[in-house]
N, C-alpha and C. Protein backbone atom coordinates (compact mmCIF):
# COMPACT_ATOMS: atom_id res chain seq x y z
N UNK A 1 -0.45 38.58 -9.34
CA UNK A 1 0.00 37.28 -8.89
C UNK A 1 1.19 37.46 -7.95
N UNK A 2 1.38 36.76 -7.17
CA UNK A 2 1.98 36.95 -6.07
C UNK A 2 3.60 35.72 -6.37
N UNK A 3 4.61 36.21 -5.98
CA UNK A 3 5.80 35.82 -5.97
C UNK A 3 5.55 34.52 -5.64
N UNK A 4 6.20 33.35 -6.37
CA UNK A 4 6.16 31.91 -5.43
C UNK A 4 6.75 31.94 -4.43
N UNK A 5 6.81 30.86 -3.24
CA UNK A 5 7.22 30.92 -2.06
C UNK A 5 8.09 29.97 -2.36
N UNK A 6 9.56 30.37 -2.60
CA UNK A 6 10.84 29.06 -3.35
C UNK A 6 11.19 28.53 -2.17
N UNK A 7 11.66 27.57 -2.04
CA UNK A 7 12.69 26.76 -1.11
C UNK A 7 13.37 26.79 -0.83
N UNK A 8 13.42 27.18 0.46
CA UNK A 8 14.98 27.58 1.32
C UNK A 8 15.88 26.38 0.74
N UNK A 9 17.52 26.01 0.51
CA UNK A 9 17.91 25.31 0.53
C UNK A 9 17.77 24.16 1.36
N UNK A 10 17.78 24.47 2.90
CA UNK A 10 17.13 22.91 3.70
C UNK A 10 16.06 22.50 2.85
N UNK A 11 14.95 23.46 2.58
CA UNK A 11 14.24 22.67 2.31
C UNK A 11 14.24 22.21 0.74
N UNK A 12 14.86 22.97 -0.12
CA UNK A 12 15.18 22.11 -1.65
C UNK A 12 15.84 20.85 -0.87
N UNK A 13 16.97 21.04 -0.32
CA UNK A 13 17.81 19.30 0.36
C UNK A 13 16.37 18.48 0.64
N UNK A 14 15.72 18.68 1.45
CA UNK A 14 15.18 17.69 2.27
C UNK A 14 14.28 17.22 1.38
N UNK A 15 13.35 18.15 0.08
CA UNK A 15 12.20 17.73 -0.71
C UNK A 15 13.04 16.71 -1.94
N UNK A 16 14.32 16.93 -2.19
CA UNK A 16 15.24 16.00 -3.27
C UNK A 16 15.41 14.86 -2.63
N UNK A 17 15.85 14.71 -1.08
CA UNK A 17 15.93 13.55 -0.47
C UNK A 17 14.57 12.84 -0.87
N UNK A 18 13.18 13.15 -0.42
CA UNK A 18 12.50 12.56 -0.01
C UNK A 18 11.77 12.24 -1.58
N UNK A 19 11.93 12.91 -2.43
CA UNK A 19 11.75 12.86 -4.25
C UNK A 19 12.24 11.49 -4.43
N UNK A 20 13.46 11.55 -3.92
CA UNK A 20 14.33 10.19 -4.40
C UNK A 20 14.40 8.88 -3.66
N UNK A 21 13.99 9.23 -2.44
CA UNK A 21 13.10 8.16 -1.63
C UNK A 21 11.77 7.49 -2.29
N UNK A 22 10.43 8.48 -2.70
CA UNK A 22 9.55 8.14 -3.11
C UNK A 22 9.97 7.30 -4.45
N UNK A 23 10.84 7.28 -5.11
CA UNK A 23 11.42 6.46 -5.99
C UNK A 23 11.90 5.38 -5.75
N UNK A 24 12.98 5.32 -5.47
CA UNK A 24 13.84 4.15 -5.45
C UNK A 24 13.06 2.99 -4.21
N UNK A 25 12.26 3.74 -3.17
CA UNK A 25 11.72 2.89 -2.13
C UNK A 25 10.79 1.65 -3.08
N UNK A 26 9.76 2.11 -3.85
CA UNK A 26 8.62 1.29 -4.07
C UNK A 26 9.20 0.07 -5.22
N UNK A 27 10.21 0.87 -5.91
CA UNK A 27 11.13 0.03 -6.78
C UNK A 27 11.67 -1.37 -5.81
N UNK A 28 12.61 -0.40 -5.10
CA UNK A 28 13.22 -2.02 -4.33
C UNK A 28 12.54 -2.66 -3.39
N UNK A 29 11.22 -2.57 -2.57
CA UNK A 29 9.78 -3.69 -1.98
C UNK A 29 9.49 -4.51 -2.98
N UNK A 30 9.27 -3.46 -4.96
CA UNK A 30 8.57 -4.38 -5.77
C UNK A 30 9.84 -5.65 -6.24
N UNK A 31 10.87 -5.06 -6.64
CA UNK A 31 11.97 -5.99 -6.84
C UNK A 31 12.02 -7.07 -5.92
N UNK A 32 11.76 -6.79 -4.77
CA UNK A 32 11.83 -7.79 -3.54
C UNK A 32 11.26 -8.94 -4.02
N UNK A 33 9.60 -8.13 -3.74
CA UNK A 33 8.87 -9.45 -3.58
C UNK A 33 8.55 -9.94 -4.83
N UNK A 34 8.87 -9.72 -6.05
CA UNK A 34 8.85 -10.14 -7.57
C UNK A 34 9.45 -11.76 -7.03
N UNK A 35 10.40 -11.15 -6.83
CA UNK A 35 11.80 -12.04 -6.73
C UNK A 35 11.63 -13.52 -5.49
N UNK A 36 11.27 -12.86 -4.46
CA UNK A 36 11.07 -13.68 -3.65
C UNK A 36 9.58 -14.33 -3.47
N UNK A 37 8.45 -13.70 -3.73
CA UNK A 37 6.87 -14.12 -4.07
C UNK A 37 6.43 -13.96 -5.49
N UNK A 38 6.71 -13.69 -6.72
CA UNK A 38 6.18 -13.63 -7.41
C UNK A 38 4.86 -12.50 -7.44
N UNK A 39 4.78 -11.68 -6.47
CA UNK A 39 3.88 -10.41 -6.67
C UNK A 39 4.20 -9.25 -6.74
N UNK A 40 3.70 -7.98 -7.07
CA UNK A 40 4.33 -6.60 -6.95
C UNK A 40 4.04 -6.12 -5.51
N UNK A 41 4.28 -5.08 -5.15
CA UNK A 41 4.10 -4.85 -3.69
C UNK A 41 2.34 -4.11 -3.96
N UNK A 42 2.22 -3.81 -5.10
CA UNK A 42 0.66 -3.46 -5.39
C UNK A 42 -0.31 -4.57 -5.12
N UNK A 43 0.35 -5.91 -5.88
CA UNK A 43 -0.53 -6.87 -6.10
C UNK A 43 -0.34 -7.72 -4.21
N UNK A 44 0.62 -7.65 -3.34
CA UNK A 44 0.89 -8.05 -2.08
C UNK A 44 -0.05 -6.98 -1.04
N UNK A 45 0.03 -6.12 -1.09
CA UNK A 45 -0.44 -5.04 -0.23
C UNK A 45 -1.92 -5.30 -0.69
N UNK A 46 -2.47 -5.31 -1.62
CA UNK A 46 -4.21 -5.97 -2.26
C UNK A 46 -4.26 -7.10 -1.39
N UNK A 47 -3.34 -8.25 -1.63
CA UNK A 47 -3.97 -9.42 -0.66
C UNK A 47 -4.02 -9.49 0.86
N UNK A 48 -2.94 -8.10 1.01
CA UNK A 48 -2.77 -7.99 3.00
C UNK A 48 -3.65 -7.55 3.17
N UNK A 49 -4.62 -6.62 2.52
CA UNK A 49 -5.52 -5.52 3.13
C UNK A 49 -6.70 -6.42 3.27
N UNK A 50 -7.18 -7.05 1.94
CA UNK A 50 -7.99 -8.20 2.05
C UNK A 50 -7.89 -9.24 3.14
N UNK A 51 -6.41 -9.82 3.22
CA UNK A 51 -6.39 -10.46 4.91
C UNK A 51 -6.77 -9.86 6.28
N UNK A 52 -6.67 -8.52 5.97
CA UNK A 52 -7.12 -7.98 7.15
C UNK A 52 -8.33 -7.45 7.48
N UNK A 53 -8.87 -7.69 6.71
CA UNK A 53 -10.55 -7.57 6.47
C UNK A 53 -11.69 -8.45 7.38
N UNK A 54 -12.49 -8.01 7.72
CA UNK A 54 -13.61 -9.30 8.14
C UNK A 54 -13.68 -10.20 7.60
N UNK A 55 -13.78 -11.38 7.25
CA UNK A 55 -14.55 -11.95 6.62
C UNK A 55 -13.39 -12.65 5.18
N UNK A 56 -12.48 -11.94 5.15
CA UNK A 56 -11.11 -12.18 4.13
C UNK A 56 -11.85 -11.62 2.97
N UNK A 57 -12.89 -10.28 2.91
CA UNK A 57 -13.42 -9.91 1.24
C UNK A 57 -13.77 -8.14 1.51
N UNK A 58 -13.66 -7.58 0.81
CA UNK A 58 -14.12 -6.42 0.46
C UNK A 58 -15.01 -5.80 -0.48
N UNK A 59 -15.57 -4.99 -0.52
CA UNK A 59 -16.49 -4.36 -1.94
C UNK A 59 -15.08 -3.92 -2.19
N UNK A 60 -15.38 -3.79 -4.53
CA UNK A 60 -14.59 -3.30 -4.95
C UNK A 60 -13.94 -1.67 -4.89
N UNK A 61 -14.61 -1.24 -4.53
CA UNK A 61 -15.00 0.39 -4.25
C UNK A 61 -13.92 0.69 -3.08
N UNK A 62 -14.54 -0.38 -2.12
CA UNK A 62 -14.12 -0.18 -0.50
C UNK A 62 -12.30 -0.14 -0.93
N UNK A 63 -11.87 -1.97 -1.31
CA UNK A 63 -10.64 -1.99 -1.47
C UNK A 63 -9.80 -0.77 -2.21
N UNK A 64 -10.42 -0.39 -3.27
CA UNK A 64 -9.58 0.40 -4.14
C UNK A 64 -9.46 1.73 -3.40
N UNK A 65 -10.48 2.33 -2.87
CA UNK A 65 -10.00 3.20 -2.07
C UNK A 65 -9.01 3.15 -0.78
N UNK A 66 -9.12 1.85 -0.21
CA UNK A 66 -7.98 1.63 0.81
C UNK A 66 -6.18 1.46 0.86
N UNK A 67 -6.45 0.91 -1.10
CA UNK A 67 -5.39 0.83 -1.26
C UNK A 67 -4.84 2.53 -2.41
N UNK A 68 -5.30 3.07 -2.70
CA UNK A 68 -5.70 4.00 -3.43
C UNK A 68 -5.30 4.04 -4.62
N UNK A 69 -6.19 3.04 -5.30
CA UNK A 69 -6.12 2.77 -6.70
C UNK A 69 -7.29 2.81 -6.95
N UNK A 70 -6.92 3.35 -8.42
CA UNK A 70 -8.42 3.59 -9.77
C UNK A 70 -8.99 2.33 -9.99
N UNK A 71 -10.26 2.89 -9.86
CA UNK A 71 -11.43 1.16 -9.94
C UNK A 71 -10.08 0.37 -11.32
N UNK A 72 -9.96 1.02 -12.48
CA UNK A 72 -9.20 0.41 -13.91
C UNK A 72 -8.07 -0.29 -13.39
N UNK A 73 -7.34 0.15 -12.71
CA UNK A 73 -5.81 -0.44 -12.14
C UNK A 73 -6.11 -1.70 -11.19
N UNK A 74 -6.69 -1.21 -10.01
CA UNK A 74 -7.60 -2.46 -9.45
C UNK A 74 -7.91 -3.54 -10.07
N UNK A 75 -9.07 -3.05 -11.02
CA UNK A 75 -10.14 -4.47 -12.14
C UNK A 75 -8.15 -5.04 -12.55
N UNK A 76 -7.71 -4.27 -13.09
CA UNK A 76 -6.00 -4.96 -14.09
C UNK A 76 -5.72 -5.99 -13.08
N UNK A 77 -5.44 -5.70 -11.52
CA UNK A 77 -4.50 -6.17 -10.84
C UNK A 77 -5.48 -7.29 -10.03
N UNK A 78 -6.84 -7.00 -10.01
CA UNK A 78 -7.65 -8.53 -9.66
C UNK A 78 -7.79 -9.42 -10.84
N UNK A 79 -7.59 -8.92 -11.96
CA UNK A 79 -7.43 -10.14 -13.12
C UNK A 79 -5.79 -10.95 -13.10
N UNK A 80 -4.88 -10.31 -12.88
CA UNK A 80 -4.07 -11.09 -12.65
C UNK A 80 -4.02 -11.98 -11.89
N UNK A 81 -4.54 -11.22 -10.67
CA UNK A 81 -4.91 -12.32 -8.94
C UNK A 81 -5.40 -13.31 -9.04
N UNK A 82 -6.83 -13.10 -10.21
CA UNK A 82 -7.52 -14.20 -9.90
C UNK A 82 -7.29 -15.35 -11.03
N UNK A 83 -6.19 -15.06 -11.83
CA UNK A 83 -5.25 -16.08 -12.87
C UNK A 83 -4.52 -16.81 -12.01
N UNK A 84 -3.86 -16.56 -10.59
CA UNK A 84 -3.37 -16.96 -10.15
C UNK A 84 -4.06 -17.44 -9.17
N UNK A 85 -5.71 -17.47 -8.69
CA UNK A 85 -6.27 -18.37 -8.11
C UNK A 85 -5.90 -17.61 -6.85
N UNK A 86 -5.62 -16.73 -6.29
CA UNK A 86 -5.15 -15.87 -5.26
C UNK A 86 -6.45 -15.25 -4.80
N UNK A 87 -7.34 -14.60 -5.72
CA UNK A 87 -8.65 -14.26 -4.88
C UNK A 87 -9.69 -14.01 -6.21
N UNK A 88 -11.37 -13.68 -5.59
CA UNK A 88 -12.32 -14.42 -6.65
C UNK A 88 -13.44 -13.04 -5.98
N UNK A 89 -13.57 -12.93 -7.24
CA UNK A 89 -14.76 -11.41 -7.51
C UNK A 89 -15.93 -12.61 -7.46
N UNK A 90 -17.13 -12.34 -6.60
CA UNK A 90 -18.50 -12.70 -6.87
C UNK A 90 -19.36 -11.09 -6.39
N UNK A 91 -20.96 -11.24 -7.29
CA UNK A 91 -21.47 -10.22 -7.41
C UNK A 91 -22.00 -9.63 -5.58
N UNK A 92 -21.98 -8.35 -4.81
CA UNK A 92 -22.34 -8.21 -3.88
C UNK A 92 -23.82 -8.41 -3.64
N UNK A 93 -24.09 -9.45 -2.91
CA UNK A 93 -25.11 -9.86 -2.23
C UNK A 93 -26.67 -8.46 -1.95
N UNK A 94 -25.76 -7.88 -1.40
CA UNK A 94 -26.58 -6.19 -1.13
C UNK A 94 -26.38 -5.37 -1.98
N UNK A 95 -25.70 -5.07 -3.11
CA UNK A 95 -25.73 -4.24 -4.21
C UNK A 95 -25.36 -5.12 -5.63
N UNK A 96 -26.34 -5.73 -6.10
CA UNK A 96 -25.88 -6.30 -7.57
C UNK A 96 -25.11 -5.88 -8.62
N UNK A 97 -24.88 -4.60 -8.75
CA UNK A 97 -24.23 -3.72 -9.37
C UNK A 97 -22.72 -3.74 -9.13
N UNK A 98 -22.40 -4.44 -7.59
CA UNK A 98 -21.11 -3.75 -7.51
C UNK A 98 -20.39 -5.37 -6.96
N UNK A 99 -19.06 -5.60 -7.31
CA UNK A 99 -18.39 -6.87 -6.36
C UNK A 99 -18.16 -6.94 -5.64
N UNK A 100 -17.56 -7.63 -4.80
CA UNK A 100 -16.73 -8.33 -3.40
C UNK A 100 -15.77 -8.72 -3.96
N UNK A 101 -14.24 -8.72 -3.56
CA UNK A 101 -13.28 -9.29 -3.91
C UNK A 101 -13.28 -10.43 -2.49
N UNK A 102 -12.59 -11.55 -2.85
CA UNK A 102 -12.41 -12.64 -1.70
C UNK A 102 -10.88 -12.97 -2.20
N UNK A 103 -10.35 -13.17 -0.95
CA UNK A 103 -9.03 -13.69 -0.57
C UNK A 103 -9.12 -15.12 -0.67
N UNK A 104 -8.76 -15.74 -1.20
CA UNK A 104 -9.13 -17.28 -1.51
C UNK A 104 -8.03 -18.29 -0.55
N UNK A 105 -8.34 -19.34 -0.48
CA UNK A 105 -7.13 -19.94 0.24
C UNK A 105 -5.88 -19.83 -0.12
N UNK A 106 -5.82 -20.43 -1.01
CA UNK A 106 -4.31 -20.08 -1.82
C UNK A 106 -3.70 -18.36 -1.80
N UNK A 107 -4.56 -17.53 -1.84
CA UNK A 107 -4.57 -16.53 -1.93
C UNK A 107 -3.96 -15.91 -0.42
N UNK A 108 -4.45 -16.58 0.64
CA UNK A 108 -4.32 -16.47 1.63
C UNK A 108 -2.55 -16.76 2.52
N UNK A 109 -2.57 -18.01 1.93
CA UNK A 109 -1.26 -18.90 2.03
C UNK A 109 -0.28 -17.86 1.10
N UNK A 110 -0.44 -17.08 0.09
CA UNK A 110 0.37 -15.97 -0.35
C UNK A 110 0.78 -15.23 0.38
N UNK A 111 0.15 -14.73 1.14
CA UNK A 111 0.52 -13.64 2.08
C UNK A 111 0.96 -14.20 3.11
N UNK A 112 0.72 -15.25 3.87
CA UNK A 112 1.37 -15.85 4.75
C UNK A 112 3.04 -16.60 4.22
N UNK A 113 3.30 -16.41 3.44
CA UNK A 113 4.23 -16.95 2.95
C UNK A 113 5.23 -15.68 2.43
N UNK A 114 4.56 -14.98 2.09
CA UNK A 114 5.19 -13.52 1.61
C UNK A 114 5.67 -12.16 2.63
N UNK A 115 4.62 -12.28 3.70
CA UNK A 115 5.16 -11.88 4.78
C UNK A 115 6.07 -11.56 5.30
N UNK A 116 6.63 -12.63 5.95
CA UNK A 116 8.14 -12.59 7.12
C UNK A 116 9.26 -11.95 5.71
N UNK A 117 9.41 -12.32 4.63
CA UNK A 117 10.47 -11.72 3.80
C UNK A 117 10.13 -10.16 3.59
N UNK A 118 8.95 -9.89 3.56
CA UNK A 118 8.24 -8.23 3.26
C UNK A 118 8.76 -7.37 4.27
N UNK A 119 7.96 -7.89 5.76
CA UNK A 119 8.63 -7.40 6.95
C UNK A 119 10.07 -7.25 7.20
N UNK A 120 10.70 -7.88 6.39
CA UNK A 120 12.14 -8.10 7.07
C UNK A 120 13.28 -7.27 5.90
N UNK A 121 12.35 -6.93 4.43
CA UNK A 121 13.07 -6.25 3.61
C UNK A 121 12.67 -4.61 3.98
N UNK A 122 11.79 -4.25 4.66
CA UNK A 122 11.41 -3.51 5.34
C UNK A 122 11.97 -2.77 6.39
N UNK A 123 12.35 -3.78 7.31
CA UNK A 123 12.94 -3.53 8.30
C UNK A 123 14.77 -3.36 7.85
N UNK A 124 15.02 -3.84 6.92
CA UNK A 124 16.39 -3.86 6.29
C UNK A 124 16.52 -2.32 5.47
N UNK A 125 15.41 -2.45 4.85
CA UNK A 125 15.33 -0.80 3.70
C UNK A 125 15.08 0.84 4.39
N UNK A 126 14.28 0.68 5.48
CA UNK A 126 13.84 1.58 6.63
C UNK A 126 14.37 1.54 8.17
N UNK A 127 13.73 0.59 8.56
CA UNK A 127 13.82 1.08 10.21
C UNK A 127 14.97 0.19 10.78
N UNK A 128 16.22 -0.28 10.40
CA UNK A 128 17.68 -0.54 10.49
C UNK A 128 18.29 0.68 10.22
N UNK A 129 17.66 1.72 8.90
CA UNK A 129 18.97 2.88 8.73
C UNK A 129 18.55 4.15 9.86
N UNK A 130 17.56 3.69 10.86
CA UNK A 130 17.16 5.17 11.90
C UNK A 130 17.77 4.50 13.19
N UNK A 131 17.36 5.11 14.14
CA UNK A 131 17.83 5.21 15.52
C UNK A 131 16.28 4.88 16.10
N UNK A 132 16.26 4.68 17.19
CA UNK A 132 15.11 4.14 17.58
C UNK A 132 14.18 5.27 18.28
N UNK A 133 14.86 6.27 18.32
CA UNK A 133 13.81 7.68 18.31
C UNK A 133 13.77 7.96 17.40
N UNK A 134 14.31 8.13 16.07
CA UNK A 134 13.50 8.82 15.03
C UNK A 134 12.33 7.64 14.45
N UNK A 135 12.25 6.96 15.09
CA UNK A 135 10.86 5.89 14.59
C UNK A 135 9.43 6.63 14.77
N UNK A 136 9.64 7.20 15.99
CA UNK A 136 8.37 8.02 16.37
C UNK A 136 8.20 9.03 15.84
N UNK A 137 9.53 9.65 15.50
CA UNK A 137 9.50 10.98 14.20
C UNK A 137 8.96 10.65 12.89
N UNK A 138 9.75 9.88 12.20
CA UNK A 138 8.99 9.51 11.05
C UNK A 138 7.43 8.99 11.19
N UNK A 139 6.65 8.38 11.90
CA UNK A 139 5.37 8.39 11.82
C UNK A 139 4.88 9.75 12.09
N UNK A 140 5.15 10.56 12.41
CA UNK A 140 4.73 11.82 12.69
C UNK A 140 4.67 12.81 11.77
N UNK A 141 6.18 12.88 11.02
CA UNK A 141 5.99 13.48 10.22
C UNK A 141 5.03 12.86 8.98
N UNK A 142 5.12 11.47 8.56
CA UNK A 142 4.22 11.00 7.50
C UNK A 142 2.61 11.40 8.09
N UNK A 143 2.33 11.06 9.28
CA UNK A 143 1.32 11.34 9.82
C UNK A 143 0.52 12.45 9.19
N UNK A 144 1.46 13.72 9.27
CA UNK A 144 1.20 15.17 9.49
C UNK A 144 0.59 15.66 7.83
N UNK A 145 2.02 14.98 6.85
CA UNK A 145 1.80 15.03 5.36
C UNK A 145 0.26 14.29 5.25
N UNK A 146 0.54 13.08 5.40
CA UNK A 146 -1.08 11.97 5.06
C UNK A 146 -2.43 12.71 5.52
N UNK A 147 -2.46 13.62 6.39
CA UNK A 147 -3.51 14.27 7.34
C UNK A 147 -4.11 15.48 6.15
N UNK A 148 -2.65 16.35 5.55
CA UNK A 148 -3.34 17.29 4.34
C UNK A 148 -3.57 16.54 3.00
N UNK A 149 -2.80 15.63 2.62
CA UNK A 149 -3.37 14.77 1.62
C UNK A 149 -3.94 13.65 1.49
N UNK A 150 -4.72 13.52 2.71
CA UNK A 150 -5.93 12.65 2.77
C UNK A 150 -6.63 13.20 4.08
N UNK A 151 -7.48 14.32 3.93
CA UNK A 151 -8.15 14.84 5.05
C UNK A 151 -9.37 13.72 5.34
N UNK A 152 -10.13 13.00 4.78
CA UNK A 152 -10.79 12.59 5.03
C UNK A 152 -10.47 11.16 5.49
N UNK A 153 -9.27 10.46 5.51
CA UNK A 153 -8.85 9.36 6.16
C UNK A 153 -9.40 8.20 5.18
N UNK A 154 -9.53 8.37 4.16
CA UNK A 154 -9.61 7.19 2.64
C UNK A 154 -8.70 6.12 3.25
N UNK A 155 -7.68 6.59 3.02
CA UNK A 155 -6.12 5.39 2.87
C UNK A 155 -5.93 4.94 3.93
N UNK A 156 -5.28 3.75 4.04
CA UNK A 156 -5.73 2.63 5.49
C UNK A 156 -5.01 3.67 6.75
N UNK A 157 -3.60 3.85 5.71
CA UNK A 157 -2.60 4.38 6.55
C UNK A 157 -3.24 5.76 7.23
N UNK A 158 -3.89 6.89 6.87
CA UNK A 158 -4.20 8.08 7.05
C UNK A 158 -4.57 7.21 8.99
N UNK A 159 -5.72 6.81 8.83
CA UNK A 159 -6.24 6.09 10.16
C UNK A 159 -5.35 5.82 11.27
N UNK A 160 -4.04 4.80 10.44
CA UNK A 160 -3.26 3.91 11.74
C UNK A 160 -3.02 5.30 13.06
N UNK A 161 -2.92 4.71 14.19
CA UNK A 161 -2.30 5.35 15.25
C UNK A 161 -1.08 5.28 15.47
């Protein structure tokens, strides 16, 4: 067996930075929009992707892989949704076996309403603390990571340009 390949100190610094980023980031979006919409950024990011969809619906399969959640976590987080009348599973037309999730009106008016505060805690949590060249860095580097851990372009993000 061959010696591990340890971490230069830059790079222990830079993998603790970004450890503690992957933390505290998804915490304070979900705190956000708890607070200000009443959704998690799981259950918000489900109804954006769905808004951005054809048609405002997805197969269940399709969504969960876009958002990259387990069919189980998904089914959890469309039962809450659809308690809240936010969006509505009917059986797929072309595969009986499998659903469509739909963005419902109300459901719709969520995200339009949840929005401009998302974007703007966003823009407050991220791209306020860079310079306006490292904007193009950071997509690059996430780019580069998302490319080996999603070679096949699953996740919406892997795709964006």
């Amino acid at each position: 067996m061959s010696e591990p390949r340890w971490l230069t100190d830059e790079e222990q610094a830079a993998w603790q930075r970004l450890a503690a980023m992957l933390e505290l980031l998804p915490a304070a979006l979900d705190a956000h929009l708890v607070r200000s919409a009443g959704l998690t950024h799981f259950e918000y990011f489900t109804l954006a992707s769905l808004s951005e969809s054809p048609g405002r619906y997805m197969h269940t399969s399709a969504l969960a892989t876009l958002t990259h959640a387990t069919l189980p976590r998904l089914s959890r987080v469309l039962t809450g949704l659809e308690r809240k009348k936010l969006v509505q599973r009917r059986t797929c037309p072309e595969d009986r076996r499998s659903k469509d999730v739909i963005l419902t009106e109300e459901g719709w008016g969520a995200v339009v309403r949840a929005a401009p505060g998302h974007v703007e805690k966003v823009r407050e949590l991220i791209f306020d603390q860079l310079e306006p060249a490292q904007v193009p860095q950071l997509a690059a580097i996430a780019s580069q990571i998302l490319a080996h851990l999603d070679p096949e372009g699953k996740v919406f993000a892997t795709t964006m340009r």
